[in-house]
C-alpha atoms as a PDB file:
ATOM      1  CA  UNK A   1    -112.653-114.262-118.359  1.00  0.00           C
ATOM      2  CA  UNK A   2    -109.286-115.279-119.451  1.00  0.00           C
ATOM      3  CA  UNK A   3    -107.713-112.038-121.853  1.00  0.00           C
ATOM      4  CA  UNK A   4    -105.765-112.593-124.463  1.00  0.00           C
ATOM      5  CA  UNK A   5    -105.694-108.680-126.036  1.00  0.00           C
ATOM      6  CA  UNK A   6    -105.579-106.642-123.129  1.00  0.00           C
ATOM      7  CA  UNK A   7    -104.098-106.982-119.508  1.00  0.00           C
ATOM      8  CA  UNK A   8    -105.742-106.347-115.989  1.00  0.00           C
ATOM      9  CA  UNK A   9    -103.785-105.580-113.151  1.00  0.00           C
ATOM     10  CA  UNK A  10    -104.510-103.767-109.551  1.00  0.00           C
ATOM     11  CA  UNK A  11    -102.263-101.797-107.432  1.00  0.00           C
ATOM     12  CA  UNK A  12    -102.765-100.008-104.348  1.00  0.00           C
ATOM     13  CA  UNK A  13    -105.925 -99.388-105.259  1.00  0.00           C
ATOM     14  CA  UNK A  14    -105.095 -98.601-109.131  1.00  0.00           C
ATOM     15  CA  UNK A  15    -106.659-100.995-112.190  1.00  0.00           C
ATOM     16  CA  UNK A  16    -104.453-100.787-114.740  1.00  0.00           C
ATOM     17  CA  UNK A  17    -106.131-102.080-118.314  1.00  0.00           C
ATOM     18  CA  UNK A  18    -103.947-101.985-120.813  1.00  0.00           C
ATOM     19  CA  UNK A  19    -104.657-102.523-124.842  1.00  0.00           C
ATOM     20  CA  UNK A  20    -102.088-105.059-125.716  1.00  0.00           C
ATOM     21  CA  UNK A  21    -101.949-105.717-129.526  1.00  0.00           C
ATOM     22  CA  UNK A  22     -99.254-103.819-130.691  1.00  0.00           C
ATOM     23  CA  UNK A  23     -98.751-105.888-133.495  1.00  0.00           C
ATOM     24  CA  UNK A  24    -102.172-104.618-134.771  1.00  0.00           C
ATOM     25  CA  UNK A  25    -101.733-101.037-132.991  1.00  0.00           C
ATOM     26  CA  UNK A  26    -103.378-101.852-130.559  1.00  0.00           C
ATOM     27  CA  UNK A  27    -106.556-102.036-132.883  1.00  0.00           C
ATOM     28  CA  UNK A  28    -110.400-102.027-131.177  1.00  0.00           C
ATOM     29  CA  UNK A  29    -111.188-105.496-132.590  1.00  0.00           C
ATOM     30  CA  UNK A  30    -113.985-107.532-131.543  1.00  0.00           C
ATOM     31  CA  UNK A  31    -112.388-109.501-128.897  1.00  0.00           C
ATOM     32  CA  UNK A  32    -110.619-106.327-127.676  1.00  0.00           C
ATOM     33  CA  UNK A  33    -114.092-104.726-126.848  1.00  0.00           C
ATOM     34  CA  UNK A  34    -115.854-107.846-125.437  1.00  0.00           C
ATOM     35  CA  UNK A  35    -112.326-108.058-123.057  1.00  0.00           C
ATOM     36  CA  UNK A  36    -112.739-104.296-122.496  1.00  0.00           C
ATOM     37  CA  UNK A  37    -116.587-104.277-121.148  1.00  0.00           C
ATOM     38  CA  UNK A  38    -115.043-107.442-118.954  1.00  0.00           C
ATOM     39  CA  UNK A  39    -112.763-105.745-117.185  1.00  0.00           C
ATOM     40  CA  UNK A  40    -114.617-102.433-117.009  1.00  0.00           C
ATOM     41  CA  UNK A  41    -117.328-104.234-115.276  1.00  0.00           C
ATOM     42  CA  UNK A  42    -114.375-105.732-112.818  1.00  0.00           C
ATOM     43  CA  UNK A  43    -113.633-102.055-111.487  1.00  0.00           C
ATOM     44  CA  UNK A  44    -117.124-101.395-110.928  1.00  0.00           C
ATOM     45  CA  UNK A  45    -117.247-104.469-109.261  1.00  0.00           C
ATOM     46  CA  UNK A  46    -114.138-104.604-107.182  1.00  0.00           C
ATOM     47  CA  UNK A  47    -114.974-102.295-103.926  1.00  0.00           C
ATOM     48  CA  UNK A  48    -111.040-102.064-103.381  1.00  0.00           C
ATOM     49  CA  UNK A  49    -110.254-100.388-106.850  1.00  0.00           C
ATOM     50  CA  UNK A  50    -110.877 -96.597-106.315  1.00  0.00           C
ATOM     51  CA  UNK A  51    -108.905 -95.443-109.643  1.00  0.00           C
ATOM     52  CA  UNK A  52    -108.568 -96.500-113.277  1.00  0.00           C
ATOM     53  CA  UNK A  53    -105.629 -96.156-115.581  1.00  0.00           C
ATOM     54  CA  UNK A  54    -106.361 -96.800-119.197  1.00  0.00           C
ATOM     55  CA  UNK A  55    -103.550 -97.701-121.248  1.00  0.00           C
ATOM     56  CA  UNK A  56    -101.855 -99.061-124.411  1.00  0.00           C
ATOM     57  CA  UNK A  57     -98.723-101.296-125.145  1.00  0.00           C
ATOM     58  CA  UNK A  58     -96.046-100.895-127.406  1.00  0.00           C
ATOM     59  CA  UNK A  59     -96.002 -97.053-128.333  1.00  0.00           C
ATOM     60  CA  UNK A  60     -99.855 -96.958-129.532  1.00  0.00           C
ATOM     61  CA  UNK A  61    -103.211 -96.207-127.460  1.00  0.00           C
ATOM     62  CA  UNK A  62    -104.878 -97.653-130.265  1.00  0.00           C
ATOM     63  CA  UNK A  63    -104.973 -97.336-134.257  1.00  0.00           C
ATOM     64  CA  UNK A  64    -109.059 -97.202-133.990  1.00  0.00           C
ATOM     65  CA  UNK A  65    -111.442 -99.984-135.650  1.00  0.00           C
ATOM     66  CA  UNK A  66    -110.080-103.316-136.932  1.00  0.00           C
ATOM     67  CA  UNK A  67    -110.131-102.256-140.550  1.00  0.00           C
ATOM     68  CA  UNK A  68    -108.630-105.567-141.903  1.00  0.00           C
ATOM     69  CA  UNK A  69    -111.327-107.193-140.170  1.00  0.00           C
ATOM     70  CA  UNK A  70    -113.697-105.117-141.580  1.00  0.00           C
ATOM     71  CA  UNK A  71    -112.558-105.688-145.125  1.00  0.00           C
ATOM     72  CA  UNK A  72    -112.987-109.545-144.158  1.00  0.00           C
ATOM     73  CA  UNK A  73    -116.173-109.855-143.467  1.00  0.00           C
ATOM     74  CA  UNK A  74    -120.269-109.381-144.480  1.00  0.00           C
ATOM     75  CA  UNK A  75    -122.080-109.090-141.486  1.00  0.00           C
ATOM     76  CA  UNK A  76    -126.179-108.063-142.124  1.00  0.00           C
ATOM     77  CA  UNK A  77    -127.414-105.387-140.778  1.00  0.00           C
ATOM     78  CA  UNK A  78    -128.858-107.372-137.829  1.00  0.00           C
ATOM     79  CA  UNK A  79    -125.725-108.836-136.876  1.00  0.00           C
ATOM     80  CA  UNK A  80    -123.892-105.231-137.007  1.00  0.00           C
ATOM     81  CA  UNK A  81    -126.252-103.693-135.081  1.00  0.00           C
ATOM     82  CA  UNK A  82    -126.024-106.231-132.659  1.00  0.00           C
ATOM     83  CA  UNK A  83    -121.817-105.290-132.405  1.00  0.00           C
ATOM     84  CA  UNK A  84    -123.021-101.431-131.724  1.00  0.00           C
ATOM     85  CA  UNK A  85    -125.203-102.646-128.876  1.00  0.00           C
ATOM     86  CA  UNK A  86    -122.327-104.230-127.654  1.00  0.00           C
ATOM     87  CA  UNK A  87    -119.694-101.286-128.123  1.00  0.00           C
ATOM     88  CA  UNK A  88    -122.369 -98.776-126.727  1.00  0.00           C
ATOM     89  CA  UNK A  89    -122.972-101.441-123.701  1.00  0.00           C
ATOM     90  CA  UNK A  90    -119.101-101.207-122.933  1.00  0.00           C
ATOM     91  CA  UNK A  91    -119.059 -96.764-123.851  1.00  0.00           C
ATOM     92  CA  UNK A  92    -122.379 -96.768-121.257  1.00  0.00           C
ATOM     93  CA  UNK A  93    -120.197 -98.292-118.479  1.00  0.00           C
ATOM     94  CA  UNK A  94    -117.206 -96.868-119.201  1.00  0.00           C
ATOM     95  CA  UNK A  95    -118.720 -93.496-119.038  1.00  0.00           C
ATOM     96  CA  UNK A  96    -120.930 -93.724-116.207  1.00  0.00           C
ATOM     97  CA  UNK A  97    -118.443 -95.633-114.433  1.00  0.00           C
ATOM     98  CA  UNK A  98    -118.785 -94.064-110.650  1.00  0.00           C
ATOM     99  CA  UNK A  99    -114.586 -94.034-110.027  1.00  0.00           C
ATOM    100  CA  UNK A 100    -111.795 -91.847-111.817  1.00  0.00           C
ATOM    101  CA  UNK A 101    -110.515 -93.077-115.206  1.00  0.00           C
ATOM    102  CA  UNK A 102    -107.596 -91.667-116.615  1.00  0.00           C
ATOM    103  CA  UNK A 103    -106.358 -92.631-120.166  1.00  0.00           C
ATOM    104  CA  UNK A 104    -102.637 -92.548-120.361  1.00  0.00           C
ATOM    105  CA  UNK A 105    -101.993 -91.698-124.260  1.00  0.00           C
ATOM    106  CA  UNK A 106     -98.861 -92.360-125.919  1.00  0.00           C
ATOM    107  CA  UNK A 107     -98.487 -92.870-129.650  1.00  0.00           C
ATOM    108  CA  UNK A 108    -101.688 -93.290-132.694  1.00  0.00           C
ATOM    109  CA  UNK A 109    -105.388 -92.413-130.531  1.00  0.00           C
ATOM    110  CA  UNK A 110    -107.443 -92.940-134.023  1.00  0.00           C
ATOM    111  CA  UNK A 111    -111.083 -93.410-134.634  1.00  0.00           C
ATOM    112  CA  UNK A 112    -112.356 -95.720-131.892  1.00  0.00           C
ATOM    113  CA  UNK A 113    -108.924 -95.324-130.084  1.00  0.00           C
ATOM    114  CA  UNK A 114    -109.426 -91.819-129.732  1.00  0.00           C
ATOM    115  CA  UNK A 115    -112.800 -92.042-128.528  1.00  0.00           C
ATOM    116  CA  UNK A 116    -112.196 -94.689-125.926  1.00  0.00           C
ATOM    117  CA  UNK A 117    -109.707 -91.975-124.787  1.00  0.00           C
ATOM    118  CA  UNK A 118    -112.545 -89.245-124.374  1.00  0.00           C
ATOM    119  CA  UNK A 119    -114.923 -91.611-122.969  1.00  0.00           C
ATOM    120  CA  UNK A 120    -112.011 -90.855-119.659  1.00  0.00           C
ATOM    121  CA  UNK A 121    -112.235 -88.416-116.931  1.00  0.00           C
ATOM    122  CA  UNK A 122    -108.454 -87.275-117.987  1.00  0.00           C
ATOM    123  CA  UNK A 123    -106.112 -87.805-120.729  1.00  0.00           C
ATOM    124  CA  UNK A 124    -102.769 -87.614-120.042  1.00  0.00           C
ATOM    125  CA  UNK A 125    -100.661 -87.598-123.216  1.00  0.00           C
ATOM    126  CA  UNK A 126     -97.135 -88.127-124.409  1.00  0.00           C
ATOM    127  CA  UNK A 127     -95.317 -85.724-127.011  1.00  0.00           C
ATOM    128  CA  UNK A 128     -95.651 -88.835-129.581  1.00  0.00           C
ATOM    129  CA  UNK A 129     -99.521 -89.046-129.015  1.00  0.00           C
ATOM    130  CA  UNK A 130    -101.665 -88.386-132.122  1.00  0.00           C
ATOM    131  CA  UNK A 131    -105.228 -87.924-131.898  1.00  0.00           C
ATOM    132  CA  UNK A 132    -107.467 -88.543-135.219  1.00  0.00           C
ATOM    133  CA  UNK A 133    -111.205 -88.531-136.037  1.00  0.00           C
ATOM    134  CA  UNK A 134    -110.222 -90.934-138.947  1.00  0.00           C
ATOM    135  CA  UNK A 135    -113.367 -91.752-140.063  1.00  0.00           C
ATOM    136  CA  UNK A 136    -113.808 -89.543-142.308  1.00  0.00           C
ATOM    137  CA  UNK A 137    -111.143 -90.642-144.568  1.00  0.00           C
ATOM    138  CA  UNK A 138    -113.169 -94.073-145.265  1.00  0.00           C
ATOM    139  CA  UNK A 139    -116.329 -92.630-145.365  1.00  0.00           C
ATOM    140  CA  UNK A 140    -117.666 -93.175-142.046  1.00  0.00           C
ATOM    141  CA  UNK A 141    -119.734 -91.821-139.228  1.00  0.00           C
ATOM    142  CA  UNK A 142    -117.337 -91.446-136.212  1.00  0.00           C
ATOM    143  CA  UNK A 143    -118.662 -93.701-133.753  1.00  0.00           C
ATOM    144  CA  UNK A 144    -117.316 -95.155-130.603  1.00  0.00           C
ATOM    145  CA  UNK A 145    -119.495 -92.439-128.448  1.00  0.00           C
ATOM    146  CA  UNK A 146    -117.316 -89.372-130.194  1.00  0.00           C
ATOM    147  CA  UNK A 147    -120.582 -87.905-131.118  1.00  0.00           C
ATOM    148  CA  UNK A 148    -121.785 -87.412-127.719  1.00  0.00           C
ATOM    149  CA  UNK A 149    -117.979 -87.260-126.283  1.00  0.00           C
ATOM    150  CA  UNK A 150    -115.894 -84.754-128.530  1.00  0.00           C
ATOM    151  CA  UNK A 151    -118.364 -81.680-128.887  1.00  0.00           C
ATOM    152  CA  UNK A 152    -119.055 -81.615-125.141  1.00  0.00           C
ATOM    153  CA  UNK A 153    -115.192 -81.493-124.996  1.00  0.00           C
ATOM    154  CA  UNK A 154    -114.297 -79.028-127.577  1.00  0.00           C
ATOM    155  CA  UNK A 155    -117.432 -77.421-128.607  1.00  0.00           C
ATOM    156  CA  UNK A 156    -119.787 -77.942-131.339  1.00  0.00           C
ATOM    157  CA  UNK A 157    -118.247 -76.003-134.069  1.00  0.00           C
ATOM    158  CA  UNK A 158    -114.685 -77.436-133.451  1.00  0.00           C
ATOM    159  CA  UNK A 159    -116.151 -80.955-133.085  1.00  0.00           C
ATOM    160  CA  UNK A 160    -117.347 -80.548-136.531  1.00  0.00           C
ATOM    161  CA  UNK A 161    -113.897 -79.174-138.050  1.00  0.00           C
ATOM    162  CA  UNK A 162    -111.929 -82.301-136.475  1.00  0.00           C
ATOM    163  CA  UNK A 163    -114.582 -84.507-137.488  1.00  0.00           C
ATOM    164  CA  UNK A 164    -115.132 -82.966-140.774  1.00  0.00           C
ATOM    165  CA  UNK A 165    -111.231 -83.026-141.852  1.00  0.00           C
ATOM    166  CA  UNK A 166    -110.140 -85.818-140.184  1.00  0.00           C
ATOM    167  CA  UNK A 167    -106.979 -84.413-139.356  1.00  0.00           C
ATOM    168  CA  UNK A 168    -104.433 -85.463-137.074  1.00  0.00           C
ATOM    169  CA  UNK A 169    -104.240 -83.101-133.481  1.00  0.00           C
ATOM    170  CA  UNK A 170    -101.044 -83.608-132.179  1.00  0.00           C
ATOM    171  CA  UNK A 171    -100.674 -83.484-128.184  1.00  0.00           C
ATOM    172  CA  UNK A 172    -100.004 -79.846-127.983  1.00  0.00           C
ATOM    173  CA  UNK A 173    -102.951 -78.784-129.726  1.00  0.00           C
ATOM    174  CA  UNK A 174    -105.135 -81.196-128.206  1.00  0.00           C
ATOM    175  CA  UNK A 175    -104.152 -79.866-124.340  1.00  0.00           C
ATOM    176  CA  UNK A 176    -105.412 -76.512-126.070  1.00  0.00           C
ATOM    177  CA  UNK A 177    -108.487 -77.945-127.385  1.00  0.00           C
ATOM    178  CA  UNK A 178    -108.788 -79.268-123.505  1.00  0.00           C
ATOM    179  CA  UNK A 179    -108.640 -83.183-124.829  1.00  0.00           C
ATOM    180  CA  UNK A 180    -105.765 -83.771-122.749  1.00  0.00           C
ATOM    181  CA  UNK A 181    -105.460 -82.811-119.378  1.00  0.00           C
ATOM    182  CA  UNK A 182    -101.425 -82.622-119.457  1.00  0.00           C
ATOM    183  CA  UNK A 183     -98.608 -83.463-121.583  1.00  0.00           C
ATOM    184  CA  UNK A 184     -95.506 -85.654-120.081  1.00  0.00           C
ATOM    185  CA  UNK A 185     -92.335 -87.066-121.256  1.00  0.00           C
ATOM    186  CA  UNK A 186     -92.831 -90.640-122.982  1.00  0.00           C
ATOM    187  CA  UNK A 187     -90.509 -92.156-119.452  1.00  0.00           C
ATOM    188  CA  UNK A 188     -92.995 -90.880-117.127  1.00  0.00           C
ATOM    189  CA  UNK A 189     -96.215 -91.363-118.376  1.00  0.00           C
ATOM    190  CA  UNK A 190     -97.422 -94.507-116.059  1.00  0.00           C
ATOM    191  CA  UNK A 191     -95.630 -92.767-113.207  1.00  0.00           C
ATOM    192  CA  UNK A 192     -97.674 -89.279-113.335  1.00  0.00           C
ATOM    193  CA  UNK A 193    -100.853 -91.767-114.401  1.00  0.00           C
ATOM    194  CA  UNK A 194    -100.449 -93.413-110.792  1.00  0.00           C
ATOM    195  CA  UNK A 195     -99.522 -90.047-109.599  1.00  0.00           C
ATOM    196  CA  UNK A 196    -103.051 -88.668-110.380  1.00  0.00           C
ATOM    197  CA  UNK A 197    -104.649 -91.769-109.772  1.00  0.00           C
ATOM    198  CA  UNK A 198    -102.915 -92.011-106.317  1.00  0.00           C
ATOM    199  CA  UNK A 199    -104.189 -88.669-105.353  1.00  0.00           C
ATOM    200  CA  UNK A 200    -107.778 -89.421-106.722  1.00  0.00           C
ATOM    201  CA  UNK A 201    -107.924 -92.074-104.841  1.00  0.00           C
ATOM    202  CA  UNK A 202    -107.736 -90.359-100.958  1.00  0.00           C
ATOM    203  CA  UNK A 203    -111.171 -88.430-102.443  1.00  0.00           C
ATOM    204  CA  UNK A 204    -114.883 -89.960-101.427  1.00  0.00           C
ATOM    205  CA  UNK A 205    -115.941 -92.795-104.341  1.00  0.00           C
ATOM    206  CA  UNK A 206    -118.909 -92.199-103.587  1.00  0.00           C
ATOM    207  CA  UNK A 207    -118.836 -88.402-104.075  1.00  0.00           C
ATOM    208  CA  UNK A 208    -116.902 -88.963-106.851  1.00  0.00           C
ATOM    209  CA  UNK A 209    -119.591 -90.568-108.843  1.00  0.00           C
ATOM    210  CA  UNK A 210    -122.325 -88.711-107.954  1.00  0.00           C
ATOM    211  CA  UNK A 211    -120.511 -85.560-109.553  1.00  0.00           C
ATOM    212  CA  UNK A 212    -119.521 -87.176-112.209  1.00  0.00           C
ATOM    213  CA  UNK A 213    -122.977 -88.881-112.883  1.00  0.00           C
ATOM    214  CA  UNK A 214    -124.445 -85.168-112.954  1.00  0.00           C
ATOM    215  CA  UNK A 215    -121.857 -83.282-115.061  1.00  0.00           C
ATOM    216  CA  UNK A 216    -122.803 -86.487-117.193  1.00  0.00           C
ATOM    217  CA  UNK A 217    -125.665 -84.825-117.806  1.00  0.00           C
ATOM    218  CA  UNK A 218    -125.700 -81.028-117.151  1.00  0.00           C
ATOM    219  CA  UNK A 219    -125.590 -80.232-120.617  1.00  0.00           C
ATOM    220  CA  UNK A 220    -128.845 -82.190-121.190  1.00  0.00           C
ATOM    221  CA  UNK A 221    -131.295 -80.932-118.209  1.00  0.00           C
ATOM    222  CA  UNK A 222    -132.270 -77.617-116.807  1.00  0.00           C
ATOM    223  CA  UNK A 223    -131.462 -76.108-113.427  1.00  0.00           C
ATOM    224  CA  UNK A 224    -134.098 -77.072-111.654  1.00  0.00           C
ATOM    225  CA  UNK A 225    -133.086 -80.555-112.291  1.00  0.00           C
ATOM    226  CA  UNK A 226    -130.221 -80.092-111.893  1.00  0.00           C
ATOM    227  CA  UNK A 227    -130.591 -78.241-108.727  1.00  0.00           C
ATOM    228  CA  UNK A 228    -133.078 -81.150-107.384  1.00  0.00           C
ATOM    229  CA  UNK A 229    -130.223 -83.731-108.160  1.00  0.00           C
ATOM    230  CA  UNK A 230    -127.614 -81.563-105.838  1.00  0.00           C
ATOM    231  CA  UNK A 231    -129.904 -81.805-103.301  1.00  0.00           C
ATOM    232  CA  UNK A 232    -130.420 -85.274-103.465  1.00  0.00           C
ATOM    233  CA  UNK A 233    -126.824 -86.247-103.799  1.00  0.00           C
ATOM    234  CA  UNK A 234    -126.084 -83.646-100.744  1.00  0.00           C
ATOM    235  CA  UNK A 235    -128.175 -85.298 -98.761  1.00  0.00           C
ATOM    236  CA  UNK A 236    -127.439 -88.736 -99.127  1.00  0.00           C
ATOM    237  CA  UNK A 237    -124.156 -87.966 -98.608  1.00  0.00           C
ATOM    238  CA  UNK A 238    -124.551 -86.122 -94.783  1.00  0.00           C
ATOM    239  CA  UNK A 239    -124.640 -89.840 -93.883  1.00  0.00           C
ATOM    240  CA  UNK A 240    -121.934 -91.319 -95.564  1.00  0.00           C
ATOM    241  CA  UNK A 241    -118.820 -92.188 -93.284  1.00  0.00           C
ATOM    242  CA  UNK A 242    -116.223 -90.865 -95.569  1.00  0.00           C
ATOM    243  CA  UNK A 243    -117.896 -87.415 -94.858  1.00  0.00           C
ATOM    244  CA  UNK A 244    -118.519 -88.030 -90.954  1.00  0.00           C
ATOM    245  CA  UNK A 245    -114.613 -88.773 -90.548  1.00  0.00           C
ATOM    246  CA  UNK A 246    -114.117 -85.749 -92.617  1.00  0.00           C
ATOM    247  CA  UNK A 247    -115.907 -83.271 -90.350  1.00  0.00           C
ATOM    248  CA  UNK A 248    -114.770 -84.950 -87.417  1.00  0.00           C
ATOM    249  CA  UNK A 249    -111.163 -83.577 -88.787  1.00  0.00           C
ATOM    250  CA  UNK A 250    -112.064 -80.670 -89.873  1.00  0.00           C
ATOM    251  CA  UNK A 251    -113.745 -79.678 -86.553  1.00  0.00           C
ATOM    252  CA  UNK A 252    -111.115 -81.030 -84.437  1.00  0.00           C
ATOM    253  CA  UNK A 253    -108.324 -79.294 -86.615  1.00  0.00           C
ATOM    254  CA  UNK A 254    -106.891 -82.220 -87.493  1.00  0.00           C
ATOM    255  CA  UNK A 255    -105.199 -82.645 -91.739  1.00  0.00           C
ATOM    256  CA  UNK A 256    -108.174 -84.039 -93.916  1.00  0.00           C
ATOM    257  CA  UNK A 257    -107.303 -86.873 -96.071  1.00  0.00           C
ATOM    258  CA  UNK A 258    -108.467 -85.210 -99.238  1.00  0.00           C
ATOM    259  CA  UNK A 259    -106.654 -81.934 -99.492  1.00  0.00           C
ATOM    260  CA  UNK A 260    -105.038 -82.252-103.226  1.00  0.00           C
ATOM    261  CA  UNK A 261    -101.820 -79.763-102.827  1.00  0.00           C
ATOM    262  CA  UNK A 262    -101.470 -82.010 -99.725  1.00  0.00           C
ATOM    263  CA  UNK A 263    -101.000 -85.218-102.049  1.00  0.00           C
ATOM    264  CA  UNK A 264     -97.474 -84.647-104.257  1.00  0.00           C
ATOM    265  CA  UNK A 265     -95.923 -88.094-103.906  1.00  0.00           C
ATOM    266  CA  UNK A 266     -95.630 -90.494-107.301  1.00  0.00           C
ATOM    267  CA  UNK A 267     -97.742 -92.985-105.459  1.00  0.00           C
ATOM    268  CA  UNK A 268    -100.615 -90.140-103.919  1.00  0.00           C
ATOM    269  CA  UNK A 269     -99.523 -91.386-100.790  1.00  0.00           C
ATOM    270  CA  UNK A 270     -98.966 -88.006 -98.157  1.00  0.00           C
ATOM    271  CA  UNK A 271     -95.251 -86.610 -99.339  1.00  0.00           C
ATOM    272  CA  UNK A 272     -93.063 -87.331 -95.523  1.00  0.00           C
ATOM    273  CA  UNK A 273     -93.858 -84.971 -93.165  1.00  0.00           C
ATOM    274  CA  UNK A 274     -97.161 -83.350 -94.894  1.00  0.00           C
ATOM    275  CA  UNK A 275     -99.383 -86.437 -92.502  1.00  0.00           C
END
């Protein structure tokens, strides 16, 4: 697919997709989405991508829902229902995707834009980022997977105040609300972005998405499930070479790959002399 609002772009490793309307804020229109669930599917896809870095252009994540478009047009229920299908199709995989994703936040996260931002594994978030459950000002249902996403985030009662008032959380209060993972300076955003991606990326994919596929759904199942799932993942992972080098390693003394205070540099590449 040829994209015309967003950009795709790997790096050691790295997808980078970034909303790029800013004309429009970097609004969720329909093309946006259908360009989103493309490359979404590309990450899953591409064995050679082990992180993703979700971005915006221009200042903005993004302003939420096309509202212009919105006031342009009549669809029947059939036809909007069929649009949900499609924006839950792209939340699904987005969600479940088995690899890190990390939205990088600077400027408006409203609405939709806000909730493709929780839909990540980690926000990172500039002192200009804004984060808004705006559709309660026009009357709306949030949507966008925030009902699902925001409570298991914040809680249920909070959930309900943010989506109640629709008030704006500025970056601050959203690290304390544990939205966002960490706040950075506006210049060093994509850098710290790569930085955690980089370091993400020395960890087992495989591992990776197993966990993240059960946290997924820990607050939905009981323990015995859940304890049944940890022993299935465990032991389908014995096998797995990422996990035979590993002990190898470990049992000859040698530095694991994966050892996070290990992994400093800008590019999660070993800082010199910590090989």
């Amino acid at each position: 697919m040829t994209y015309n609002s967003i950009s795709y772009g790997v790096s050691d490793a790295i997808a980078t997709i970034t909303l790029d309307r800013p004309s429009s804020r970097n609004a969720m229109s329909a093309e946006v989405q259908r360009e989103l669930n493309d490359a979404v599917a590309r990450t899953l896809e591409d064995m050679d991508v082990k992180a993703i870095i979700l971005t915006g252009s221009g200042g903005y994540f993004s302003s939420g829902g096309d509202v212009k478009a919105m006031q342009n047009s009549a669809p029947t229920l059939a036809e909007d229902k069929l649009r949900f299908d499609r924006v839950h199709e792209l939340l699904y995989r987005l969600v479940e995707l088995p690899k890190p994703v990390i939205a990088a936040v600077d400027g408006p996260a409203f609405g939709a834009g806000c909730n493709l931002a929780l839909a990540a594994d980690f926000i990172l978030a500039t002192p200009r980022a804004k984060f808004c459950q705006v559709f309660g000002r026009l009357g709306l249902v949030p949507d966008f997977g925030g009902l699902f996403l925001l409570p298991r985030i914040v809680g249920l009662q909070r959930a309900k105040e943010l989506m109640f008032s629709a008030r704006i959380v500025d970056a601050d209060e959203a690290k304390d609300l544990g939205i966002v993972y960490q706040v950075v300076s506006e210049d060093s955003l994509q850098a710290e972005a790569r930085a955690l991606a980089g370091r993400l990326c020395h960890a087992s994919t495989v591992a990776i998405g197993l966990t993240k596929r059960a946290l997924n759904r820990s607050f939905n199942v009981d323990f015995h499930v859940m304890s049944e799932f940890e022993a299935s993942a465990q032991s389908r992972l014995r096998t797995d070479p990422y996990v035979r080098e590993a002990v190898r390693r470990f049992t000859n003394k040698e530095q694991l790959e994966f050892v996070w205070e290990k992994l400093e540099g800008r590019s999660g590449k070993p800082e010199p002399g910590r090989e």
